[in-house]
Protein backbone atom coordinates (compact mmCIF):
# COMPACT_ATOMS: atom_id res chain seq x y z
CA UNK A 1 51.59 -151.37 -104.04
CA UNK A 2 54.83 -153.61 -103.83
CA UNK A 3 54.04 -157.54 -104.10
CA UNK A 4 54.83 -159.53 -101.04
CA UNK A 5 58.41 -160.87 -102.73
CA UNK A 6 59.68 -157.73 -103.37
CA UNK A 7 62.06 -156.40 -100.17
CA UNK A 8 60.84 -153.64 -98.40
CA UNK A 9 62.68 -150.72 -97.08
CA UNK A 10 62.47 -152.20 -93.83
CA UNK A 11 64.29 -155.64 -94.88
CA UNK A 12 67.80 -156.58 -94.50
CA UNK A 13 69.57 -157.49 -97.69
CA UNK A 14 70.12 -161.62 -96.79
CA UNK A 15 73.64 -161.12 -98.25
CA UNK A 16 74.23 -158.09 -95.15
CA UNK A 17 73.38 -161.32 -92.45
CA UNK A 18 76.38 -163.24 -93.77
CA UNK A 19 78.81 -160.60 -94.75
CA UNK A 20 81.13 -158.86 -92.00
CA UNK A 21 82.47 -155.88 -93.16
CA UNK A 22 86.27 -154.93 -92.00
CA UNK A 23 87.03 -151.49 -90.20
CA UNK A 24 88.77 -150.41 -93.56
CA UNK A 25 85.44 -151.41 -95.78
CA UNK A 26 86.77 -154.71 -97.19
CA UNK A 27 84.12 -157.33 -97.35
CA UNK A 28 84.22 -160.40 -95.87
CA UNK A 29 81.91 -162.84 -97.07
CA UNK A 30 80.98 -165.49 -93.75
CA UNK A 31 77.62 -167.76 -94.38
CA UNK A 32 79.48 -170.34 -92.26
CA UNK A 33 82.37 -171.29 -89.93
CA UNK A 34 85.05 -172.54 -92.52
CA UNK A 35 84.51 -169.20 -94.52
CA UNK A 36 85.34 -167.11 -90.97
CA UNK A 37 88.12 -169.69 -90.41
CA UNK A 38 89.92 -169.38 -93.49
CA UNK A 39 89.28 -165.25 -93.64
CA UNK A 40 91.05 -165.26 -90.31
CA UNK A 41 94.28 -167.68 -91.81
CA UNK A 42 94.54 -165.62 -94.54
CA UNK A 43 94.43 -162.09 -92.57
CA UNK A 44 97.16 -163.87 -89.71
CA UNK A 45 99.52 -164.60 -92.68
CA UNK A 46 98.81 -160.94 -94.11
CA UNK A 47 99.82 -159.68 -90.20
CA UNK A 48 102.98 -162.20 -90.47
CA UNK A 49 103.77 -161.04 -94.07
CA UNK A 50 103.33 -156.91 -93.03
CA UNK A 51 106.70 -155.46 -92.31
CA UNK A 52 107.15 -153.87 -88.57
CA UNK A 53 107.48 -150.43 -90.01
CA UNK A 54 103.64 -150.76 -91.04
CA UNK A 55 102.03 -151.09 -87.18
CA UNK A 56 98.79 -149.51 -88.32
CA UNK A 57 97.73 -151.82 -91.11
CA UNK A 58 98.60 -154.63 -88.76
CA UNK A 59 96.33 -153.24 -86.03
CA UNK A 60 93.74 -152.37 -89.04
CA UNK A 61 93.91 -156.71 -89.76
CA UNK A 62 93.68 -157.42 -86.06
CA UNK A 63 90.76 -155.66 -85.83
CA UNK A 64 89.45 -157.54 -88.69
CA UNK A 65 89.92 -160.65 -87.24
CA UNK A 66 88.15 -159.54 -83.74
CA UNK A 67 84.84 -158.69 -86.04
CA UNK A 68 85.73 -162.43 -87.94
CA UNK A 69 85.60 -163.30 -84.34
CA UNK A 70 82.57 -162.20 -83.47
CA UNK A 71 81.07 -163.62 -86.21
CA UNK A 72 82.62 -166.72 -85.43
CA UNK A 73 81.06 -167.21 -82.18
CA UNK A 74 77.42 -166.25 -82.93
CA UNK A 75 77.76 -168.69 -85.52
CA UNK A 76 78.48 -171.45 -83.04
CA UNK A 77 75.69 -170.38 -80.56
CA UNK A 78 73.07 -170.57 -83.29
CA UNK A 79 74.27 -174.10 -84.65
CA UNK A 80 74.43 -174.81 -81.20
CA UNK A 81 70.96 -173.46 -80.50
CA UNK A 82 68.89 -174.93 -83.69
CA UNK A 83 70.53 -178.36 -82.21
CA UNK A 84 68.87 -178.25 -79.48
């Protein structure tokens, strides 16, 4: 019988709430705005830095930054909501 501190099958791994993972696998750890924020800087200068003749790992960081983006906004309407 498992002790009530060990995780269940059933449980989410806490780290899986506050990481967003990127269309290509890479990890992108988010427990707060400033982390998303500065993930989505450094993956804009990565799109500004990526020659023209590589489109598709442009469009692979773009669609990074939409899941950063997502992120980003739950993460206002739950600091918004536990203000309230």
């Amino acid at each position: 019988m498992a002790s009530i501190h060990e995780q269940s099958p059933r449980d989410p791994d806490p780290e899986d709430l506050t990481t967003v993972t990127g269309r290509t696998g890479t990890q992108y750890p988010c427990p707060d705005l400033a982390a998303v924020d500065q993930h989505i800087a450094q993956l804009r200068q990565q799109i500004e830095d990526t020659p023209s003749c590589r489109r598709d790992l442009a469009r692979e960081l773009w669609a990074d930054i939409d899941l950063l983006l997502d992120r980003r906004m739950w993460l206002e309407l739950t600091t918004l909501t536990a203000a309230s």
